[in-house]
C-alpha atoms as a PDB file:
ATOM      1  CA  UNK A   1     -98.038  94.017  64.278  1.00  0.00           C
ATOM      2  CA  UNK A   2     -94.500  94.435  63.937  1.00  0.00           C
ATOM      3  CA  UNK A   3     -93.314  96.966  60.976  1.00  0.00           C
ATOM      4  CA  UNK A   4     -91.325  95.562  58.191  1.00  0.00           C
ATOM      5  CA  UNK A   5     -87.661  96.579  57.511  1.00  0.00           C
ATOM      6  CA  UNK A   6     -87.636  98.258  53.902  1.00  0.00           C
ATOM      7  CA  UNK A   7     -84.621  96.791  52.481  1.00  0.00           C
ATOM      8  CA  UNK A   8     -85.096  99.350  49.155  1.00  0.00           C
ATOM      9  CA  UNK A   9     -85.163 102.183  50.939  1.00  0.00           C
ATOM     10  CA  UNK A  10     -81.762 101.315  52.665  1.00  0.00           C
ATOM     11  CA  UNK A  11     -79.722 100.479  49.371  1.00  0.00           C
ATOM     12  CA  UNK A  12     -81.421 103.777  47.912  1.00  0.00           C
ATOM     13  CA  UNK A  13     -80.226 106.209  51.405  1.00  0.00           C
ATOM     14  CA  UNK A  14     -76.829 104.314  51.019  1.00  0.00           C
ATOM     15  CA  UNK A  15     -76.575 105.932  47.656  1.00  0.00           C
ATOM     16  CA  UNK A  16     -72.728 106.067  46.578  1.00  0.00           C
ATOM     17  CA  UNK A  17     -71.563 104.322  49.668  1.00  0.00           C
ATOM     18  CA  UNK A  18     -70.336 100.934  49.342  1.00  0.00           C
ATOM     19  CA  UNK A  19     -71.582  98.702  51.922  1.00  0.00           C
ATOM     20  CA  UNK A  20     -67.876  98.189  53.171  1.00  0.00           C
ATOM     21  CA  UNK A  21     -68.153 101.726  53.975  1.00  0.00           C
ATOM     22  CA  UNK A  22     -71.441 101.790  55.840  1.00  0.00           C
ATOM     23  CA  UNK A  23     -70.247  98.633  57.906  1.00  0.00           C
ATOM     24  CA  UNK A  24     -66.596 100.396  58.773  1.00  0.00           C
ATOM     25  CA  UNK A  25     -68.868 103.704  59.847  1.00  0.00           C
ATOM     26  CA  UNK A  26     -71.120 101.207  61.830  1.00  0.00           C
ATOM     27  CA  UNK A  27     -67.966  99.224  63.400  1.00  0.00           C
ATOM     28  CA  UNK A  28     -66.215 102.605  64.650  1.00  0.00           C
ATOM     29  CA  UNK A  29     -69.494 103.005  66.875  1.00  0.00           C
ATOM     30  CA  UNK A  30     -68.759 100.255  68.651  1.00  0.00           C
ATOM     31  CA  UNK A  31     -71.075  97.663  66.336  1.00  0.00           C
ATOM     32  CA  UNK A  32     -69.457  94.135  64.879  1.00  0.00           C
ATOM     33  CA  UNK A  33     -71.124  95.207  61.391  1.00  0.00           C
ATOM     34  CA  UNK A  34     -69.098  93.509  57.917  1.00  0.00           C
ATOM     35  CA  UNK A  35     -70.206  93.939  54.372  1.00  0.00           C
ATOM     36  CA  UNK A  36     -72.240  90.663  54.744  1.00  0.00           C
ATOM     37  CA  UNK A  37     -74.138  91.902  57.334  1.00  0.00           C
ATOM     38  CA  UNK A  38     -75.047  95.394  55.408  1.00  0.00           C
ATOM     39  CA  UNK A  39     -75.717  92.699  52.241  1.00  0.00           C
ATOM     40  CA  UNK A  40     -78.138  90.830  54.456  1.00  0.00           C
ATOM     41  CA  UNK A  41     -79.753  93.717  55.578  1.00  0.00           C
ATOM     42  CA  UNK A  42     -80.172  94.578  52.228  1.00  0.00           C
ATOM     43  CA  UNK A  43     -81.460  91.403  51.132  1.00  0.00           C
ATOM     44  CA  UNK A  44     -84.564  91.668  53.642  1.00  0.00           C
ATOM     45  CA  UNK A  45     -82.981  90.821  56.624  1.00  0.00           C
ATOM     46  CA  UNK A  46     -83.965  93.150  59.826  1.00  0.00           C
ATOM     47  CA  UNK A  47     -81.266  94.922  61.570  1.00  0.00           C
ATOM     48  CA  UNK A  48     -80.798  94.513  65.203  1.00  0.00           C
ATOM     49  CA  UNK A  49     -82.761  96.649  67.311  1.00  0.00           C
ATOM     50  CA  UNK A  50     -79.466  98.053  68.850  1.00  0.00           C
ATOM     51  CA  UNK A  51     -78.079  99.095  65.944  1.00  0.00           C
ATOM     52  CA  UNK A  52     -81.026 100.825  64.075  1.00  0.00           C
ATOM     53  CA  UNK A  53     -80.393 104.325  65.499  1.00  0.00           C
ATOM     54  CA  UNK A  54     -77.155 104.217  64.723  1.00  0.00           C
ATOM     55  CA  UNK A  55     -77.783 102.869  60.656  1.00  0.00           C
ATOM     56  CA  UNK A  56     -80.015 105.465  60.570  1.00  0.00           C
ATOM     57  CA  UNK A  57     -77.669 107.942  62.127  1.00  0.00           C
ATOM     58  CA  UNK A  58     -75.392 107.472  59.615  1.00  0.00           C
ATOM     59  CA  UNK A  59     -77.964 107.739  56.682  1.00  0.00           C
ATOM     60  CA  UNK A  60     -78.884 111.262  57.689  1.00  0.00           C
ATOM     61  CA  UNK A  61     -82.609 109.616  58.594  1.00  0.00           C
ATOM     62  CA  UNK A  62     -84.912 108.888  62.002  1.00  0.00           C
ATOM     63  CA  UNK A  63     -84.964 105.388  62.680  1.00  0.00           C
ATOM     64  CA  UNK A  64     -88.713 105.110  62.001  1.00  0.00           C
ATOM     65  CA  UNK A  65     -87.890 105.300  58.237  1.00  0.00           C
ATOM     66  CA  UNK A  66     -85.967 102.306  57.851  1.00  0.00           C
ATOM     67  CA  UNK A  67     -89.302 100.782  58.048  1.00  0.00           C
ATOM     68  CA  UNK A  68     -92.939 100.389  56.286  1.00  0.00           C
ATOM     69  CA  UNK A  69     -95.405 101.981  58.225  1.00  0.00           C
ATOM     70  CA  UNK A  70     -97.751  98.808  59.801  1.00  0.00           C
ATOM     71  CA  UNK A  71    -101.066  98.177  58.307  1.00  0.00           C
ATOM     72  CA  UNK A  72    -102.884  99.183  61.222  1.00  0.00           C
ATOM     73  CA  UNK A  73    -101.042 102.908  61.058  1.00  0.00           C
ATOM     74  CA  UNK A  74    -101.902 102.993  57.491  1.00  0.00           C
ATOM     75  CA  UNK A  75    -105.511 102.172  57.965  1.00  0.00           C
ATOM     76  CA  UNK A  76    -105.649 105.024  60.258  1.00  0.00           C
ATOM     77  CA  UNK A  77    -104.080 107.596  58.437  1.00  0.00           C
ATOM     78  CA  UNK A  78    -106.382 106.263  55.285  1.00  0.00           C
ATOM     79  CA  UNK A  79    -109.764 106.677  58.146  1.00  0.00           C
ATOM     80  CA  UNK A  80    -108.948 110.137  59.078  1.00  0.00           C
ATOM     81  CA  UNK A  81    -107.948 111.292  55.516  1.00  0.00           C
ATOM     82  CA  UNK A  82    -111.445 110.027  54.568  1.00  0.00           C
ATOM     83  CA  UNK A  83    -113.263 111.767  57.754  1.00  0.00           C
ATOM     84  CA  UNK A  84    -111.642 115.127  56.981  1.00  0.00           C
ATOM     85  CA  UNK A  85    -110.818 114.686  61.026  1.00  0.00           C
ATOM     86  CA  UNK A  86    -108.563 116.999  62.549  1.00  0.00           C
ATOM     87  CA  UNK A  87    -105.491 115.405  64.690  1.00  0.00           C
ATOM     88  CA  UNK A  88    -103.170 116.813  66.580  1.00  0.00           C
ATOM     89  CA  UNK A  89     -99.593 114.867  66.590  1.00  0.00           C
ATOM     90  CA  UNK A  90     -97.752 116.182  69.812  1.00  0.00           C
ATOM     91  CA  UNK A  91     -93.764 115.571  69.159  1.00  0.00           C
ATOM     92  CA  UNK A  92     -91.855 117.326  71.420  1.00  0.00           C
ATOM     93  CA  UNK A  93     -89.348 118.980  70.369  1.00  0.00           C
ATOM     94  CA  UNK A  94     -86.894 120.276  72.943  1.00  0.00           C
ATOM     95  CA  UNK A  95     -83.860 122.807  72.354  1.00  0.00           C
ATOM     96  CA  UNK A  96     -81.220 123.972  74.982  1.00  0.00           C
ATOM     97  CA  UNK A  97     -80.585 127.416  74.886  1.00  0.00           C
ATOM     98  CA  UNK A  98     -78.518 129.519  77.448  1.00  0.00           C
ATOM     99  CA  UNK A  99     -79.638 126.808  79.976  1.00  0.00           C
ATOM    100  CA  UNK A 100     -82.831 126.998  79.843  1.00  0.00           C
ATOM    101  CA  UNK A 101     -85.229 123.744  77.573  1.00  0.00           C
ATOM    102  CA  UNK A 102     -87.675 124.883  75.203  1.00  0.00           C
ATOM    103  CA  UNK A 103     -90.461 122.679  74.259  1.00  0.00           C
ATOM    104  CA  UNK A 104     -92.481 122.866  71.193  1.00  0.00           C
ATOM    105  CA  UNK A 105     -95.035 121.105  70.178  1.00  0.00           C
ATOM    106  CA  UNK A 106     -96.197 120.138  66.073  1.00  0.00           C
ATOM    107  CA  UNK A 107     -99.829 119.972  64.992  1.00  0.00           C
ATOM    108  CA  UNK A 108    -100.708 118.269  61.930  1.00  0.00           C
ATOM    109  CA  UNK A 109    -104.383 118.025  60.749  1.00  0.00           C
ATOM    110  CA  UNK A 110    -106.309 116.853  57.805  1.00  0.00           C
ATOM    111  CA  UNK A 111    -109.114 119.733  57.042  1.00  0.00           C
END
């Protein structure tokens, strides 16, 4: 199931902003955003897949939270919750330092 663009949560990480300003930020990245385009996304439209990382970019956010989390991940998170199940959520996490690539690892569980 695809996850739903959350047209709230842009207008509220805009803040201040106007949308002429998050469209002239999006244009100087190489994107053909106007106003009416930030309005439509606004209005419930979905952005284009190519320029998601980029809105978010510019909101100080990860892409993933431009959008609802799908009913299926919810129902999950809701079953483990329930279970008291333990999960482990490997994100890597790399850093260069002095040449050499660090990876770390995050665990999240429910006890």
């Amino acid at each position: 199931m695809a996850r739903k663009f959350n047209a709230e949560r842009l207008v509220a990480l805009r803040g201040n902003r106007t949308q002429h300003d998050l469209a002239s930020a999006l244009r100087r990245r190489g994107f053909g955003t106007t106003q009416t385009t930030v309005s439509r996304w606004e209005s419930g439209q979905t952005p284009r897949s190519s320029v998601v990382g980029a809105l978010a970019d510019e909101l100080g956010v990860k892409p993933d939270e431009l959008f609802d989390a799908d009913d299926e991940e919810a129902a999950s998170m809701s079953s483990l919750q329930d279970a008291s199940e333990m999960v482990a959520v490997l994100m890597p996490r790399s850093a260069l330092t002095g040449g050499e690539t660090t990876v770390s690892f995050v665990v999240r569980g429910v006890v």
